[in-house]
C-alpha atoms as a PDB file:
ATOM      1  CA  UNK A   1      89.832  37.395 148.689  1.00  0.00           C
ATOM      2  CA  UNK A   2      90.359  40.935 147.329  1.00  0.00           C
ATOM      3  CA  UNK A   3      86.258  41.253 146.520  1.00  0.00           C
ATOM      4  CA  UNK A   4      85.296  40.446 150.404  1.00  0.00           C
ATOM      5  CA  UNK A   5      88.027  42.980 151.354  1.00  0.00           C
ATOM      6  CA  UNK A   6      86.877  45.217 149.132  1.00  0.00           C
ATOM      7  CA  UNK A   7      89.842  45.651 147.433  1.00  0.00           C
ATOM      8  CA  UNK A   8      90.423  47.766 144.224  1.00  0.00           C
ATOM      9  CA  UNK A   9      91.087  45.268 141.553  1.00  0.00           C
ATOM     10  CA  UNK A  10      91.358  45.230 137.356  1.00  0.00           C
ATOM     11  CA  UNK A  11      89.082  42.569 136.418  1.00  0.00           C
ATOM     12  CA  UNK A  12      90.309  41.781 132.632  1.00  0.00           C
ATOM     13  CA  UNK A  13      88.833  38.864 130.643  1.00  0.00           C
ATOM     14  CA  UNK A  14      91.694  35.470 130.542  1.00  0.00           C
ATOM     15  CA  UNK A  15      93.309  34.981 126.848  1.00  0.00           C
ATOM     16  CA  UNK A  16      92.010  31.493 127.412  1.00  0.00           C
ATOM     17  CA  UNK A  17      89.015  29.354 128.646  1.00  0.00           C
ATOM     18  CA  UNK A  18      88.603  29.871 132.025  1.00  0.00           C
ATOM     19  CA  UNK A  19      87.623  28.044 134.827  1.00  0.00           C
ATOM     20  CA  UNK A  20      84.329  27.086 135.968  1.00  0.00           C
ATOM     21  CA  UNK A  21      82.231  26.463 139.164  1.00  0.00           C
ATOM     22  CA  UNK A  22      78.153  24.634 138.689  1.00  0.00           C
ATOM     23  CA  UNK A  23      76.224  25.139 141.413  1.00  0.00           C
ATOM     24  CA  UNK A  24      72.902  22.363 141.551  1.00  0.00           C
ATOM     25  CA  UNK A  25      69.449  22.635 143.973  1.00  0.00           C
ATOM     26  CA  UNK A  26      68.585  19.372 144.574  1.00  0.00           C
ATOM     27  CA  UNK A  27      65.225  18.235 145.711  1.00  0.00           C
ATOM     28  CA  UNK A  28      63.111  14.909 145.922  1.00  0.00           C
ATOM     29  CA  UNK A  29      60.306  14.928 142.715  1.00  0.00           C
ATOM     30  CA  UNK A  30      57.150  16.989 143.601  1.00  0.00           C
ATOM     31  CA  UNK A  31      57.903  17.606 147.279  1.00  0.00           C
ATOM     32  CA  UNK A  32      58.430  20.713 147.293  1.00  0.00           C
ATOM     33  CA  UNK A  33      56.373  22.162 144.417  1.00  0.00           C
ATOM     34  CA  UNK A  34      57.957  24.956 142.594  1.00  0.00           C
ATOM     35  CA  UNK A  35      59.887  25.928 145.284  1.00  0.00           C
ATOM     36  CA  UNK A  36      63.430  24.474 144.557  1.00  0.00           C
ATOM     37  CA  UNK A  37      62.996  26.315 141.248  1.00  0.00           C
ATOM     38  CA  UNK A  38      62.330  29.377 143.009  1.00  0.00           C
ATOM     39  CA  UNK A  39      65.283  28.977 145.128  1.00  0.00           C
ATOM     40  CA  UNK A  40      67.398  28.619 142.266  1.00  0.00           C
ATOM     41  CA  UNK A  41      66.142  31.409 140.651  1.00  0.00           C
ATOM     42  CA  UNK A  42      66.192  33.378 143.196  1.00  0.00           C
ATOM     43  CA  UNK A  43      70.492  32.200 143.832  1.00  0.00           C
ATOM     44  CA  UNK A  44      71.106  32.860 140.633  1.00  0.00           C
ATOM     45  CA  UNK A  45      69.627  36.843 139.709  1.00  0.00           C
ATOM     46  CA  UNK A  46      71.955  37.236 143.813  1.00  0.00           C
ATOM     47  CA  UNK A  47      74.717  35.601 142.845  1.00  0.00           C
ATOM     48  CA  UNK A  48      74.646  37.609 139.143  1.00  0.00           C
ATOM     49  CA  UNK A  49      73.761  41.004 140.833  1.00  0.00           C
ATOM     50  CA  UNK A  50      76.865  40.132 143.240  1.00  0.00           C
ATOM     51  CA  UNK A  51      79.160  39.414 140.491  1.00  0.00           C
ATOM     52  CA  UNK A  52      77.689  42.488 137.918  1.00  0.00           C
ATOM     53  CA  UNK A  53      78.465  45.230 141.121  1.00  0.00           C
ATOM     54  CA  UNK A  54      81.756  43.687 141.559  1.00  0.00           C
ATOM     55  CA  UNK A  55      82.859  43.050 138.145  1.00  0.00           C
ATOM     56  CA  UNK A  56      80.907  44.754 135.566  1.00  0.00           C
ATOM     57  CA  UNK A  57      79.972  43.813 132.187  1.00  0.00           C
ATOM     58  CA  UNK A  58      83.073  41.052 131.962  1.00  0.00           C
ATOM     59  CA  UNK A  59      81.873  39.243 135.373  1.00  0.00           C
ATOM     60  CA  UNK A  60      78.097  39.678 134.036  1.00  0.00           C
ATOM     61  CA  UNK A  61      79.012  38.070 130.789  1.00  0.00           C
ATOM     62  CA  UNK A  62      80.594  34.793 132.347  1.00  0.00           C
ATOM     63  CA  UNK A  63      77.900  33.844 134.026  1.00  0.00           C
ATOM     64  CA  UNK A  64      75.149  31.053 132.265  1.00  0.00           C
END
């Protein structure tokens, strides 16, 4: 909540494992082409941009 408020927050890495989120593009074989790849791909450098402005290198580095 504090990011979409624009809050001012410490991001600081957790002493243990932390929690996880997998987020999937489904699509039917070869109906689409390449674009469900492309949609993914395109989700993915957002969503990392998103979390690299908001966290830095610690937010960057959590994401696979």
């Amino acid at each position: 909540d504090g990011l979409v408020e624009n809050m001012r927050l410490q991001i600081k890495p957790l002493p243990v494992s932390g929690l996880s989120r997998t987020l999937t593009v489904v699509a039917r074989k070869d109906e689409l082409q390449h674009l469900p790849k492309a949609v993914a791909d395109l989700c993915r450098q957002t969503l990392l941009a998103r979390i690299t402005d908001q966290m830095g290198h610690i937010g960057e580095s959590s994401v696979k």
